[in-house]
C-alpha atoms as a PDB file:
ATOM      1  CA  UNK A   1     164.730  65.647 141.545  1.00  0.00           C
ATOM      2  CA  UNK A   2     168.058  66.504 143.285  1.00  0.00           C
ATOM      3  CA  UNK A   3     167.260  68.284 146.773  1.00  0.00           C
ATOM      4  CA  UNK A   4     165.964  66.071 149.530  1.00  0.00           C
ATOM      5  CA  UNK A   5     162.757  68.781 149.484  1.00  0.00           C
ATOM      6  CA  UNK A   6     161.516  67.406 146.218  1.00  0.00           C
ATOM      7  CA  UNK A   7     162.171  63.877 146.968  1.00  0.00           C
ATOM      8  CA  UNK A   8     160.040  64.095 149.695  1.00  0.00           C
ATOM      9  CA  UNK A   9     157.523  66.167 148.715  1.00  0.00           C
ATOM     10  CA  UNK A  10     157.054  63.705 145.650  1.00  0.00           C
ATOM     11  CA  UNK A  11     156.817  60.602 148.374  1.00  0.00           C
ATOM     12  CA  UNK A  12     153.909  62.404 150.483  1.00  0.00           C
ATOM     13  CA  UNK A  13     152.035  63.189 147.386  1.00  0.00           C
ATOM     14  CA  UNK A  14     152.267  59.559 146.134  1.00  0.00           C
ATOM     15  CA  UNK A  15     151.824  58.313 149.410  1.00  0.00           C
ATOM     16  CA  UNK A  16     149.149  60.682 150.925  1.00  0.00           C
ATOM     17  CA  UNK A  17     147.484  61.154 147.681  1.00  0.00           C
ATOM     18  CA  UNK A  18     143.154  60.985 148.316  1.00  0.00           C
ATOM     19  CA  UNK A  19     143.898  60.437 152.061  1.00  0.00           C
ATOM     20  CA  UNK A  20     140.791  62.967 153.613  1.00  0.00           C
ATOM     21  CA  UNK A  21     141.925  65.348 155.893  1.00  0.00           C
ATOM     22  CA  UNK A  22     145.385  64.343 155.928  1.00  0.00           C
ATOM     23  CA  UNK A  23     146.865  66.611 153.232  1.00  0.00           C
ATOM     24  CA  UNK A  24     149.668  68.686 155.212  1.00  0.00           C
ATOM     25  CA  UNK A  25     150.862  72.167 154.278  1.00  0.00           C
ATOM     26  CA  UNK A  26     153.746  70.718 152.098  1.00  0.00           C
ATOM     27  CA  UNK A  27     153.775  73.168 149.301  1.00  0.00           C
ATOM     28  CA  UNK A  28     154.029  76.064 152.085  1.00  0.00           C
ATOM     29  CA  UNK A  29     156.900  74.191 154.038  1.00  0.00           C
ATOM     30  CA  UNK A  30     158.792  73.396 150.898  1.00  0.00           C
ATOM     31  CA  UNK A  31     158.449  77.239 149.759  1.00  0.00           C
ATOM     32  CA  UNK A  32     159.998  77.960 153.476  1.00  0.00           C
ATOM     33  CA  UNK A  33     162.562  75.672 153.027  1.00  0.00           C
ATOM     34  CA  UNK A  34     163.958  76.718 149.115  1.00  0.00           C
ATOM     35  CA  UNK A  35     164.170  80.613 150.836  1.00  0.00           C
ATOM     36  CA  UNK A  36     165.951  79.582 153.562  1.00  0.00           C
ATOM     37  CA  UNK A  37     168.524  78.000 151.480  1.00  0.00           C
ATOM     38  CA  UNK A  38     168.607  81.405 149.868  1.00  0.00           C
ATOM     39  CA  UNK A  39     169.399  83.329 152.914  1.00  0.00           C
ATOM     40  CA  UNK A  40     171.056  80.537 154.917  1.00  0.00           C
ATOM     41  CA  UNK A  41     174.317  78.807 155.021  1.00  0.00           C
ATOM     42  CA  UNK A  42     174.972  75.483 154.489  1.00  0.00           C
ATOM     43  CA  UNK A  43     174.766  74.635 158.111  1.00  0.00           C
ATOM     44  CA  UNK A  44     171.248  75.784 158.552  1.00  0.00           C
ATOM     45  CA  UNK A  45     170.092  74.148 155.491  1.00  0.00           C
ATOM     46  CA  UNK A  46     170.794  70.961 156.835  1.00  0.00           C
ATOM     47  CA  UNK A  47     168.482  72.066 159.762  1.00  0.00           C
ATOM     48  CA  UNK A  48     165.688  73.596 157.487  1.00  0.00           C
ATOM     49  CA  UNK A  49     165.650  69.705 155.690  1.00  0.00           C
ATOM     50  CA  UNK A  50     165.203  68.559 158.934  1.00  0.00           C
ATOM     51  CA  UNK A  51     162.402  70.706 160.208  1.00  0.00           C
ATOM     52  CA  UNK A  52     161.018  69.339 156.639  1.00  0.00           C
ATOM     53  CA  UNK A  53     161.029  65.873 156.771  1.00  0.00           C
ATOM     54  CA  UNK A  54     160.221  65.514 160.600  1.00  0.00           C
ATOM     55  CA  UNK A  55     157.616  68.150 160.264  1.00  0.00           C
ATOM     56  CA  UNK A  56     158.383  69.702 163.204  1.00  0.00           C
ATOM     57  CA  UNK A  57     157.370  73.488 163.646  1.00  0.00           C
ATOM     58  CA  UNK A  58     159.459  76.234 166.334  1.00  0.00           C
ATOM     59  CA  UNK A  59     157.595  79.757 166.777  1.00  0.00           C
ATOM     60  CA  UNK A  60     160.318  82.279 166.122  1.00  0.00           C
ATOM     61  CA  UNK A  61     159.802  85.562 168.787  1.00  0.00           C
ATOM     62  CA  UNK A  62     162.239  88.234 167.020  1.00  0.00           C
ATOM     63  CA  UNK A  63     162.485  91.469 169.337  1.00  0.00           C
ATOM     64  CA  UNK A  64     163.405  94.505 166.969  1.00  0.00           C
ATOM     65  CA  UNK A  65     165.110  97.489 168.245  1.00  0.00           C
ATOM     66  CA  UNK A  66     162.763 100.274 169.063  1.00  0.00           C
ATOM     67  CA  UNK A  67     163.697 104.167 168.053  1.00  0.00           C
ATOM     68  CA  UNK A  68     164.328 105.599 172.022  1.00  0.00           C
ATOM     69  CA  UNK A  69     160.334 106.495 173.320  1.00  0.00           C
ATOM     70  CA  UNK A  70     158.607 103.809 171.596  1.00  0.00           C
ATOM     71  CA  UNK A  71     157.884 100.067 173.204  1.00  0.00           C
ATOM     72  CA  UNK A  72     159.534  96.952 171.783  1.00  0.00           C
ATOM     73  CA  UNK A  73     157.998  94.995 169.022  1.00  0.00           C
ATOM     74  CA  UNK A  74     157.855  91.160 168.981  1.00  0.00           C
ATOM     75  CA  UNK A  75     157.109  89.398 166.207  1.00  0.00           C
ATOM     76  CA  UNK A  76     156.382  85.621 166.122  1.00  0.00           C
ATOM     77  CA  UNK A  77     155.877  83.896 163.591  1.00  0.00           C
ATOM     78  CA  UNK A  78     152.719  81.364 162.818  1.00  0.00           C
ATOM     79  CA  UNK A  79     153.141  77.899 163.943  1.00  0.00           C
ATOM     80  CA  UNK A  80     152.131  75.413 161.802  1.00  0.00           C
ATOM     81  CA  UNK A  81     149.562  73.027 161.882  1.00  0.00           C
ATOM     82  CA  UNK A  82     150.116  70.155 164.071  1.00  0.00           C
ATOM     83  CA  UNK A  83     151.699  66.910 162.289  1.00  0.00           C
ATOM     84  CA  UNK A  84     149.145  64.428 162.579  1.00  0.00           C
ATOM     85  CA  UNK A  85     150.076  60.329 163.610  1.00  0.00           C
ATOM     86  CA  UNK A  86     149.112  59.638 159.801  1.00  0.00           C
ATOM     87  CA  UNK A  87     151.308  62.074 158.445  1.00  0.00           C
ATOM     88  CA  UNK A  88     154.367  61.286 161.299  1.00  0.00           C
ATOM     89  CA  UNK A  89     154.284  57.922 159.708  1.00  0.00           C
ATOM     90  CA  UNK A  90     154.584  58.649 156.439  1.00  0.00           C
ATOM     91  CA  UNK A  91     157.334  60.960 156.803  1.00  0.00           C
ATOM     92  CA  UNK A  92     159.210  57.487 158.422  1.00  0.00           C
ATOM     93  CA  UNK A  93     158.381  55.580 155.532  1.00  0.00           C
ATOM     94  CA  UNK A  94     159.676  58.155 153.241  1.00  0.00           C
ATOM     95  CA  UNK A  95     162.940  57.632 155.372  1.00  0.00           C
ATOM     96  CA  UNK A  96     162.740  54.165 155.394  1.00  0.00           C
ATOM     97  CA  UNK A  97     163.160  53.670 151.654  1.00  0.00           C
ATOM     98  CA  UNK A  98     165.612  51.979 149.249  1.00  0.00           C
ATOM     99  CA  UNK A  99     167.982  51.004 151.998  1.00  0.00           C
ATOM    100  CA  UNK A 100     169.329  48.286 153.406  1.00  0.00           C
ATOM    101  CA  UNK A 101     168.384  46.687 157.067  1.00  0.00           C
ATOM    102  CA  UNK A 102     169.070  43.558 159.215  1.00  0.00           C
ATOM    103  CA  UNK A 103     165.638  42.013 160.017  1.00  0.00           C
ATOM    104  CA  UNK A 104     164.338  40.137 163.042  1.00  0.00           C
ATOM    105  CA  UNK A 105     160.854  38.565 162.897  1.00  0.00           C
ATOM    106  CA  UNK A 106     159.348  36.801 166.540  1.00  0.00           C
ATOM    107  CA  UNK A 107     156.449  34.719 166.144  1.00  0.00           C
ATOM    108  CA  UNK A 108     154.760  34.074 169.737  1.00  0.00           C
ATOM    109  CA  UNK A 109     152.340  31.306 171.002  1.00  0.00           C
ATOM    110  CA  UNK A 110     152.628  27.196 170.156  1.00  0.00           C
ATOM    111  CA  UNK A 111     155.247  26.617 167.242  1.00  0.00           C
ATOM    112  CA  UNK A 112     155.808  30.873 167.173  1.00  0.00           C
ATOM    113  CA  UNK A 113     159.452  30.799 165.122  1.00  0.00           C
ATOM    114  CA  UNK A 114     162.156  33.844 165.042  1.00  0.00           C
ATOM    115  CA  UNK A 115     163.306  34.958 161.819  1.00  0.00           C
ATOM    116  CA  UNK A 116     166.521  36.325 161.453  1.00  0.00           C
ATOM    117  CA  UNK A 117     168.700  38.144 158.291  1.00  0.00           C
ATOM    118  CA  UNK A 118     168.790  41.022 156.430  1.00  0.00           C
ATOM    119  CA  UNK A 119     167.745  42.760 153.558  1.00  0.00           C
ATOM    120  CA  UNK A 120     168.486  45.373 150.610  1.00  0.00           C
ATOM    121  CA  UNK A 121     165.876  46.442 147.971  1.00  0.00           C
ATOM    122  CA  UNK A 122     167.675  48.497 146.067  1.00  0.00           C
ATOM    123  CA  UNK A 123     169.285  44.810 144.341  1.00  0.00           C
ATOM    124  CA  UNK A 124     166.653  42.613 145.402  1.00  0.00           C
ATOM    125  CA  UNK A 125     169.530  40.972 147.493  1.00  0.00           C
ATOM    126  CA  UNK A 126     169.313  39.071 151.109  1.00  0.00           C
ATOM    127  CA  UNK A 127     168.973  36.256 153.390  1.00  0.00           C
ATOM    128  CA  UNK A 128     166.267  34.860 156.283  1.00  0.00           C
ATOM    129  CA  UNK A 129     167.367  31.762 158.935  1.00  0.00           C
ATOM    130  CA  UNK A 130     164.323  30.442 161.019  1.00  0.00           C
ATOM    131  CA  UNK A 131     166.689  27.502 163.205  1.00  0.00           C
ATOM    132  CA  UNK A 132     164.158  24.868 164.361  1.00  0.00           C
ATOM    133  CA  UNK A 133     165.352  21.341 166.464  1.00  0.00           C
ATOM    134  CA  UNK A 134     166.508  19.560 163.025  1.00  0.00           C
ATOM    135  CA  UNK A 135     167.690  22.087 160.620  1.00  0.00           C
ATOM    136  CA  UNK A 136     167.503  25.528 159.629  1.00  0.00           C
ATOM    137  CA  UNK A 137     165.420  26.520 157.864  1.00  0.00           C
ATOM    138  CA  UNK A 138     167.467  29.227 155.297  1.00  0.00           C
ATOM    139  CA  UNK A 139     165.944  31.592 152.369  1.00  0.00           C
ATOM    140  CA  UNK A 140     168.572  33.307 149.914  1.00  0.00           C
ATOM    141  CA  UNK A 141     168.000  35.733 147.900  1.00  0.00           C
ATOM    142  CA  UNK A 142     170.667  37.161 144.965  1.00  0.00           C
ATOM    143  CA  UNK A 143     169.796  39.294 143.219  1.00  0.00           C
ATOM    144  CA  UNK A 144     166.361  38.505 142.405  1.00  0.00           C
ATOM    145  CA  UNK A 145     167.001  35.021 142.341  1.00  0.00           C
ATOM    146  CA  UNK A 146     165.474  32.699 145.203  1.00  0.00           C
ATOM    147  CA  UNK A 147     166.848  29.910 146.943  1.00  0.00           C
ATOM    148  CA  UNK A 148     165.476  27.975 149.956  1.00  0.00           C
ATOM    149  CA  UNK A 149     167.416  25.084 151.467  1.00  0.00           C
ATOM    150  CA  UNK A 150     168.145  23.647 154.983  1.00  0.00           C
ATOM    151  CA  UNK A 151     171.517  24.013 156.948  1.00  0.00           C
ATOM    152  CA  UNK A 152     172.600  21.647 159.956  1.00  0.00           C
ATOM    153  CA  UNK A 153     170.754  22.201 163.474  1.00  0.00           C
ATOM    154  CA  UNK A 154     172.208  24.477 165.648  1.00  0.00           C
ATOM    155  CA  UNK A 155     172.255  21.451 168.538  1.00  0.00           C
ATOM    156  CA  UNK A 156     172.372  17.848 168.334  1.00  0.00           C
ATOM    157  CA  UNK A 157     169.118  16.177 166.701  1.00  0.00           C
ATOM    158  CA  UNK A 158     166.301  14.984 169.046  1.00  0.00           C
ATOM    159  CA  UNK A 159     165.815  11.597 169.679  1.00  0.00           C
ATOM    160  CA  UNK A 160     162.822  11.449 168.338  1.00  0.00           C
ATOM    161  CA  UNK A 161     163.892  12.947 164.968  1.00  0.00           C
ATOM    162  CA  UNK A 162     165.631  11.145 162.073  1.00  0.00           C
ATOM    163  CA  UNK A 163     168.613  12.421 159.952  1.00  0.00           C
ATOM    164  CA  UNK A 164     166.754  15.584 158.719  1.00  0.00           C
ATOM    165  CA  UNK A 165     167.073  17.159 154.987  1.00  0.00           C
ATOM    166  CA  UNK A 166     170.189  17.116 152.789  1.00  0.00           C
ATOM    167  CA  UNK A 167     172.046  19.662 154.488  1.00  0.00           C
ATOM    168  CA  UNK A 168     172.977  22.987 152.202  1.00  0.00           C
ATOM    169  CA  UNK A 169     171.022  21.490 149.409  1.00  0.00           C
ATOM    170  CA  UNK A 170     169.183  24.372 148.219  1.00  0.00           C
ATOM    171  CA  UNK A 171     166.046  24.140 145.386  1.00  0.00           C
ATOM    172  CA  UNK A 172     166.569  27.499 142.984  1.00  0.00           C
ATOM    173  CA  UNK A 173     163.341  28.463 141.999  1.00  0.00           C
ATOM    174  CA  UNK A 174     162.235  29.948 138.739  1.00  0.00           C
ATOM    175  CA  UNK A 175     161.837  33.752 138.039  1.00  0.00           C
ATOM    176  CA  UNK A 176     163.104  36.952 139.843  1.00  0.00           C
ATOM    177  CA  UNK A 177     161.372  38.403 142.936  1.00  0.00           C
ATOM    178  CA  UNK A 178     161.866  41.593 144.981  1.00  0.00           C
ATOM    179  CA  UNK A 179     161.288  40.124 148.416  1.00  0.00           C
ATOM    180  CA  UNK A 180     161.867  37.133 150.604  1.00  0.00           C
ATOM    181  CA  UNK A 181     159.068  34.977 150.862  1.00  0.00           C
ATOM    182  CA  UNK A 182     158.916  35.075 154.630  1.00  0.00           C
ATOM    183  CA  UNK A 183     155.529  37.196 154.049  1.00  0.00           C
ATOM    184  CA  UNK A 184     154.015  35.805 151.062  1.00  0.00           C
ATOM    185  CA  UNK A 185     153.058  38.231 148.693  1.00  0.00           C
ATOM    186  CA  UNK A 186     153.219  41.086 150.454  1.00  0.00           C
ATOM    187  CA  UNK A 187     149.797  42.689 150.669  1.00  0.00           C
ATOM    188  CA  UNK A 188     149.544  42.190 154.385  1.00  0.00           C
ATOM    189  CA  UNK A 189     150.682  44.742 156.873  1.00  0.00           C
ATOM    190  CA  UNK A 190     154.147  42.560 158.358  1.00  0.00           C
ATOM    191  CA  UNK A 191     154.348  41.478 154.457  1.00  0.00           C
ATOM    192  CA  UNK A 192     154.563  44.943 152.747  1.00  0.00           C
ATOM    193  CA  UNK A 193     157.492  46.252 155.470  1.00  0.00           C
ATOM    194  CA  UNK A 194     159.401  43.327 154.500  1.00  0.00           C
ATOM    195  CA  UNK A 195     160.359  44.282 151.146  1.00  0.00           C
ATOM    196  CA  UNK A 196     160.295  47.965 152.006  1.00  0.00           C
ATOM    197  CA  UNK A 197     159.281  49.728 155.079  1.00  0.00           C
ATOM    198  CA  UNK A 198     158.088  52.477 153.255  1.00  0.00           C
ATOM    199  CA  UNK A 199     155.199  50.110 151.764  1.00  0.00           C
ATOM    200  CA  UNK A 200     153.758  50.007 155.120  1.00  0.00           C
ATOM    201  CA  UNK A 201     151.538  53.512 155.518  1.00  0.00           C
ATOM    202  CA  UNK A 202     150.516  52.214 151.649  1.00  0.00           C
ATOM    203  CA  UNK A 203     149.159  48.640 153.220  1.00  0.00           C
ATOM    204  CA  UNK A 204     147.333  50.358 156.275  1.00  0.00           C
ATOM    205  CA  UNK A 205     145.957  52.470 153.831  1.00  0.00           C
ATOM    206  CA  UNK A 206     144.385  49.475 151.600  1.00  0.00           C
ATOM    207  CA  UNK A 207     143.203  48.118 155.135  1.00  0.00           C
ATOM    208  CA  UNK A 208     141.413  51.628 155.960  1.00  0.00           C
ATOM    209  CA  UNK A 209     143.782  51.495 159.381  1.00  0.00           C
ATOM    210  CA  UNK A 210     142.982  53.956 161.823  1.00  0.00           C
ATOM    211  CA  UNK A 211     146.309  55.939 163.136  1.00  0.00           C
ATOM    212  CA  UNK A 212     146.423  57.170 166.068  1.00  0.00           C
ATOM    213  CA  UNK A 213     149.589  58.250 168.478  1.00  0.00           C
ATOM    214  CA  UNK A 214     150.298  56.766 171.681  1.00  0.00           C
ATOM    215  CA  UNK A 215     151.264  58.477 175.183  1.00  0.00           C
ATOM    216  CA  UNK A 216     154.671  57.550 174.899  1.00  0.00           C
ATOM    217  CA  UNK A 217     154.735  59.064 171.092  1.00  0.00           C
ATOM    218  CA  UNK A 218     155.028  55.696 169.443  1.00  0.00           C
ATOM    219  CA  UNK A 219     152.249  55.399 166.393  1.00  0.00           C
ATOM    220  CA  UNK A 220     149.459  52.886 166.949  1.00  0.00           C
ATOM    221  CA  UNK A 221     147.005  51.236 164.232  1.00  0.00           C
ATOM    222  CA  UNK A 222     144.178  49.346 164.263  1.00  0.00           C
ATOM    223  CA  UNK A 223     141.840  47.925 161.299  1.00  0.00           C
ATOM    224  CA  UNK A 224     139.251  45.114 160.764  1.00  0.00           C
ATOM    225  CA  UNK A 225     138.616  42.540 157.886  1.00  0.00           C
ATOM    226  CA  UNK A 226     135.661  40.414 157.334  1.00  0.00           C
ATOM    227  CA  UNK A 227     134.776  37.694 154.466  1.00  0.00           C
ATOM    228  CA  UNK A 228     132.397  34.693 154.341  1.00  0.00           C
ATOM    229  CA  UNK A 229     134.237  32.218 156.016  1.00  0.00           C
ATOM    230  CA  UNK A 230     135.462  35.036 159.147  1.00  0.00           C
ATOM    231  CA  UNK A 231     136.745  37.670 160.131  1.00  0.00           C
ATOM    232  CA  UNK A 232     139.830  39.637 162.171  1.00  0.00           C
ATOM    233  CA  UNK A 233     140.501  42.586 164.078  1.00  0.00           C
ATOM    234  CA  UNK A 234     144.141  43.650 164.066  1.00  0.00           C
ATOM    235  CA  UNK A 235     145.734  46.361 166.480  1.00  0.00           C
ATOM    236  CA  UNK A 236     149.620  47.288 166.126  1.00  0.00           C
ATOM    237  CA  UNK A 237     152.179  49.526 167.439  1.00  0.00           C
ATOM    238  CA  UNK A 238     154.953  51.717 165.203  1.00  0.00           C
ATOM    239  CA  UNK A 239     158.418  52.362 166.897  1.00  0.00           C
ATOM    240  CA  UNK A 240     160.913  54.708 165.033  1.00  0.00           C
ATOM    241  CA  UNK A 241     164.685  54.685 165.837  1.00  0.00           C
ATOM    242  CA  UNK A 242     166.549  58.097 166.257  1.00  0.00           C
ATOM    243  CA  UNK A 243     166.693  59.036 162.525  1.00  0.00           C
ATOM    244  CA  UNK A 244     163.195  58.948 161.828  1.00  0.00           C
ATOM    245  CA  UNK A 245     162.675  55.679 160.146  1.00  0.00           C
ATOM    246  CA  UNK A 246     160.380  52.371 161.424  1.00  0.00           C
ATOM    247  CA  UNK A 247     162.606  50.553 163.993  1.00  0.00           C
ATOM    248  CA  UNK A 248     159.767  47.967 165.429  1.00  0.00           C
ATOM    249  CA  UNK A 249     156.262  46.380 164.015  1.00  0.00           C
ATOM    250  CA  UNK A 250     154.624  45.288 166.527  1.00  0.00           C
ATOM    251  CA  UNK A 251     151.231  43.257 165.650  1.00  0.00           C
ATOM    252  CA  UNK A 252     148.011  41.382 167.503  1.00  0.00           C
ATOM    253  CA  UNK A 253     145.335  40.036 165.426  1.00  0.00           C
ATOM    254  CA  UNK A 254     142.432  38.312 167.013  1.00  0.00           C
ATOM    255  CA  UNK A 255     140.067  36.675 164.684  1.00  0.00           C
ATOM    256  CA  UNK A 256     137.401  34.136 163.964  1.00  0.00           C
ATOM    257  CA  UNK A 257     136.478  31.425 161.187  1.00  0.00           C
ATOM    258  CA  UNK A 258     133.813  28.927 160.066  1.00  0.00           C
ATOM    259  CA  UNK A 259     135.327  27.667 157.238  1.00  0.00           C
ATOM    260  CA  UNK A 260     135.697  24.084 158.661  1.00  0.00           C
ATOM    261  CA  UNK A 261     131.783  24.619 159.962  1.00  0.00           C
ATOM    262  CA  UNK A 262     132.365  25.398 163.198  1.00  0.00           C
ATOM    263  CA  UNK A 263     133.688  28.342 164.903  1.00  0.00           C
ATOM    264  CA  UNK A 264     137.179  28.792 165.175  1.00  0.00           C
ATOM    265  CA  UNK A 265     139.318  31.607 166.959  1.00  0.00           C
ATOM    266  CA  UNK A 266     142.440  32.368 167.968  1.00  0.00           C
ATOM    267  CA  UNK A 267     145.059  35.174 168.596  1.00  0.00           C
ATOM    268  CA  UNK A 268     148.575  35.807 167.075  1.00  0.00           C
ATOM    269  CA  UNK A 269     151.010  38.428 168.248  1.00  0.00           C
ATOM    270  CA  UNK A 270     154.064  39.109 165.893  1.00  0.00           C
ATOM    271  CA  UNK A 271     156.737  41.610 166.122  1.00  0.00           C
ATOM    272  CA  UNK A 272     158.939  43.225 163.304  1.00  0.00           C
ATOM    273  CA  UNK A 273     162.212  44.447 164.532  1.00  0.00           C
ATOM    274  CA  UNK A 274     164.128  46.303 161.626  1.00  0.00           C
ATOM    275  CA  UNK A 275     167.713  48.218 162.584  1.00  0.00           C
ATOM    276  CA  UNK A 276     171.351  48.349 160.760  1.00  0.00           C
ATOM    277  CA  UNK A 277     169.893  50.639 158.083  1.00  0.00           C
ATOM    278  CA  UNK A 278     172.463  51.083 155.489  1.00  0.00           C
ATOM    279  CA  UNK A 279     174.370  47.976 156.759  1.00  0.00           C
ATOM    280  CA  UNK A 280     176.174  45.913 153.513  1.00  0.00           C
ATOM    281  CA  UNK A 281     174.377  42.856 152.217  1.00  0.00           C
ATOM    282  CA  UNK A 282     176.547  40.487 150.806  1.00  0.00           C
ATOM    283  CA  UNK A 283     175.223  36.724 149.361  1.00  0.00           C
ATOM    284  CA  UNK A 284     176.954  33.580 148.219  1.00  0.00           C
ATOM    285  CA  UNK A 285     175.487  31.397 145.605  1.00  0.00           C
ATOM    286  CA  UNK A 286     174.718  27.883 147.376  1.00  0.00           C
ATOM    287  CA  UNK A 287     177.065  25.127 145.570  1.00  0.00           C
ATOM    288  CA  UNK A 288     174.654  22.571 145.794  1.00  0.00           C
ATOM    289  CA  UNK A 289     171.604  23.856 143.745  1.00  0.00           C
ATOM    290  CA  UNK A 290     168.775  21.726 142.256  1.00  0.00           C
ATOM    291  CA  UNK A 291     166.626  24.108 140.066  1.00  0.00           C
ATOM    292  CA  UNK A 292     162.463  23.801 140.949  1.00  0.00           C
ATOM    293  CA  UNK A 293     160.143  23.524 138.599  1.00  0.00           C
ATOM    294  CA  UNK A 294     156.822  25.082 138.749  1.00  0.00           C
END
């Protein structure tokens, strides 16, 4: 697959595939789009790719020249159906693949930490700082290969706080991986846009999300998850930057447990900012590396 059309047909069938009542008109769009390039230049084929991949639909009104006697003719054609919030955010995933982004994670409430770093997942290649009062706390990630370690505070210790970790000592841990741990293993929502934005319409998917669109036209989700020992609620909110892909992730999950036997609940808000697509991600090897065993 060469043209942009087939690459993104093939990412809404695998994406969208058994999704009821979500199923666009993509084989009619994609038809449009292969005779425009026909009759087109290479100007309005840019445009045409566009119109594809945001799904966006114009009615054309064409006024033909009438033989003198006879009224005008206008001809316009049919507008497509609209693009629904489901389908809005899968096209942004699709354009939120394989490439590269800086990454800001914000934790709120008691002990809420921000993330910082970036990321590309095309070579498995990045980095993640979370600076707390005595260290920071530092993930690298080369090609595959994981390292976690602690650099020097950002400000003088606290007084109540010894001398901290071994400073850029870093444990290298066994095995290759294809995403910073920062989310675990990425089957939850914040954890599958780590690796890949474009994994995010396939986690809200496995959580049966509802998706709606908001007044302002940002996308919003929402979903619920039950077990024995509890259960959540989680609502969220999908920004997208000027080109179409996922620019903010913006989560609250309220939620309940018994698993200590009592009743437990709480709230957590978190919020995803991704931006620099495309930006270069560059990583040094750590020089003082002590390899983990698991």
């Amino acid at each position: 697959m060469n043209s942009i059309d087939d690459r993104l047909a093939q990412r809404l069938h695998d994406i969208v595939d058994g999704e009821t009542g979500s199923e666009p008109p993509v084989g009619a769009l994609i038809e449009r789009g292969r005779r425009g390039r026909r009759r087109r230049t290479t100007a309005l084929v840019g445009s045409t790719c566009a119109l594809l991949a945001l799904g966006v639909g114009t009615a054309l009104t064409v006024p033909t020249t009438s033989p003198s006697g006879r009224p005008g003719v206008t001809t316009e054609a049919a507008r497509p159906e609209p693009v629904s919030p489901a389908m809005r955010l899968v096209s942004a995933a699709a354009a939120s693949e394989n490439i590269s982004y800086r990454i800001r994670l914000t934790n709120s409430g008691p002990g809420g930490l921000t993330y910082e770093g970036a990321f590309d997942p095309r070579t498995a290649t990045g980095y993640v700082r979370a600076p707390q009062d005595d260290s920071v706390m530092t993930e690298l990630l080369i090609n595959g290969t994981r390292y976690q370690g602690g650099e020097r505070p950002l400000s003088p210790l606290p007084a109540d706080k010894g001398p901290g970790e071994t400073y850029g000592r870093y444990g290298q841990y066994p095995g290759t991986y294809d995403r910073l741990s920062l989310y675990g293993d990425g089957n939850e929502v914040l954890g599958a846009a780590e690796p890949d934005p474009a994994a995010l319409f396939a986690a809200l998917k496995r959580a049966n999300a509802t998706v709606t669109e908001n007044p302002d036209g940002s996308l919003h989700f929402s979903y619920a998850e039950s077990g024995r020992d509890g259960s959540s609620s989680t609502t969220g909110d999908v920004t997208l930057d000027r080109d179409g892909r996922i620019a903010t992730v913006a989560l609250t999950s309220t939620w309940q447990s018994t698993a200590k036997g009592r009743l437990d609940t709480g709230t957590s808000n978190s919020t995803l900012e991704l931006f620099d697509y495309g930006t270069a991600v560059t990583v040094e090897r750590p020089t003082d590396v002590v390899p983990i065993k698991e």
